[in-house]
Protein backbone atom coordinates (compact mmCIF):
# COMPACT_ATOMS: atom_id res chain seq x y z
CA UNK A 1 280.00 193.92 163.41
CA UNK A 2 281.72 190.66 165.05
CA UNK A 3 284.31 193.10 166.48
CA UNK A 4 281.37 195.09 168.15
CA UNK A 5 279.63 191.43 169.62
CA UNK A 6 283.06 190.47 170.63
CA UNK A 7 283.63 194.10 172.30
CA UNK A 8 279.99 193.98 173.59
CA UNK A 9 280.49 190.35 175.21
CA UNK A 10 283.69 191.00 176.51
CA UNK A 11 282.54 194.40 178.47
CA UNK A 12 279.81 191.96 180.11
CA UNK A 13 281.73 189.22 180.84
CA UNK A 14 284.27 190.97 182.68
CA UNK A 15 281.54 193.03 184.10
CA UNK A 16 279.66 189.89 185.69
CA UNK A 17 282.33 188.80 186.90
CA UNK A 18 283.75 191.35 188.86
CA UNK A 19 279.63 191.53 190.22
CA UNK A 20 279.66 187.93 191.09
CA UNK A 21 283.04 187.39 192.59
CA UNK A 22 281.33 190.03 194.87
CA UNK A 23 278.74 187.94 195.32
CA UNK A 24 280.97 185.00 196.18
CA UNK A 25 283.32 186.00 198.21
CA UNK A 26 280.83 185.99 201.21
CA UNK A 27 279.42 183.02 200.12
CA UNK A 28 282.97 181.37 200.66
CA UNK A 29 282.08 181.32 204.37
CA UNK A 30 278.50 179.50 203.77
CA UNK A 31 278.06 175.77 202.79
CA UNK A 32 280.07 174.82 199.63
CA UNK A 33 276.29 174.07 197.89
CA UNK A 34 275.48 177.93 198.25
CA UNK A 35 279.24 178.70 196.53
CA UNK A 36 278.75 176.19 193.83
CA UNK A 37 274.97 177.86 193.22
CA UNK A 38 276.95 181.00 192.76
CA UNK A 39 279.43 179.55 190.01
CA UNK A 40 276.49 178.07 188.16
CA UNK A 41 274.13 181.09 188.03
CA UNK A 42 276.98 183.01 186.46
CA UNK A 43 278.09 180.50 184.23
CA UNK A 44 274.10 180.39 183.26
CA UNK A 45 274.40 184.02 182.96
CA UNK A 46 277.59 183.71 180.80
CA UNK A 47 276.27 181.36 178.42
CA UNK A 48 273.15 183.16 178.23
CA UNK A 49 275.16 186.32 176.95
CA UNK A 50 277.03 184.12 174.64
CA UNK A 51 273.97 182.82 173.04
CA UNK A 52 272.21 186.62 172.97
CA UNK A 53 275.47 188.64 171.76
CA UNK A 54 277.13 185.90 169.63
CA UNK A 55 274.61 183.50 168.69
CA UNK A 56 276.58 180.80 170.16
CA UNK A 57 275.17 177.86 171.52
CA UNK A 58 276.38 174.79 173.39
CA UNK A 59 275.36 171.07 173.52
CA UNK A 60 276.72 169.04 176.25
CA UNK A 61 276.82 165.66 174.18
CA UNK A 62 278.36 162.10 176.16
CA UNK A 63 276.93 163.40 179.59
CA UNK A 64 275.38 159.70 180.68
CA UNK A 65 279.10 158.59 181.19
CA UNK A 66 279.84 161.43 183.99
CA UNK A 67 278.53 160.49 186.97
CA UNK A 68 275.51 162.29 188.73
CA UNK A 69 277.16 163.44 191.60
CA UNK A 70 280.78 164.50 192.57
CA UNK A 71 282.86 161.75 194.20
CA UNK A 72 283.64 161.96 197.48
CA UNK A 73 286.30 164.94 198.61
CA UNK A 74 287.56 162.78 201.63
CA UNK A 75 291.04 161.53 201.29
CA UNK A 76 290.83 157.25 200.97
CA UNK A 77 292.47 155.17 203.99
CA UNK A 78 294.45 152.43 202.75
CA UNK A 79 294.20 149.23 204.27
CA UNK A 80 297.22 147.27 204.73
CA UNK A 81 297.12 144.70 202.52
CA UNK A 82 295.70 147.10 199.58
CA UNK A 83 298.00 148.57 197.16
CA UNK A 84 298.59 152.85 197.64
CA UNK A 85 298.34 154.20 193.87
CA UNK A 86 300.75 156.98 194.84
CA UNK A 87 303.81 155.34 193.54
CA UNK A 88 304.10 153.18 190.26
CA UNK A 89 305.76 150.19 192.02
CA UNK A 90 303.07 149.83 193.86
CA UNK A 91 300.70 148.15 191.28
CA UNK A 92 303.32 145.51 190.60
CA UNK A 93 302.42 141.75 192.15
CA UNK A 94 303.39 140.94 195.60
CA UNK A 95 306.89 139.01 195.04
């Protein structure tokens, strides 16, 4: 029986995602929100057929210390005067 779920879940999986890469490969040339809806109603969909197939569930636990939005994708200017944090020497004191 657990090799038919894992069969069963497997067939769908792959299956979605063949459908929704379909789906998302237009949406690469709309806003980034309407890609990232995309990813998120099949990774609803995916968990859904996780919990119907498998019984699995999920719990998210720890999620107050993520922040509620994404940080910025702009690259920071440095300043002079403040340290770059692409090299190690540069978090060493001013000699």
């Amino acid at each position: 029986m657990i090799v038919l779920r894992a069969v069963l879940f497997n067939l769908v999986l792959f299956g979605s995602g063949a459908v929704f890469l379909s789906l998302a490969l237009p949406a690469l040339l709309l806003p980034r929100r309407v890609t990232i809806l995309v990813g998120d109603i099949w990774f609803s969909f995916v968990l859904a057929a996780l919990r119907l197939i498998c019984g699995i569930s999920h719990e998210i636990r720890g999620a107050r210390i993520f922040p509620t939005r994404p940080r910025s994708s702009r690259p920071s200017t440095n300043r002079p005067g403040t340290p770059s944090h692409s090299s190690p020497s540069s978090t060493m004191a001013p000699t």
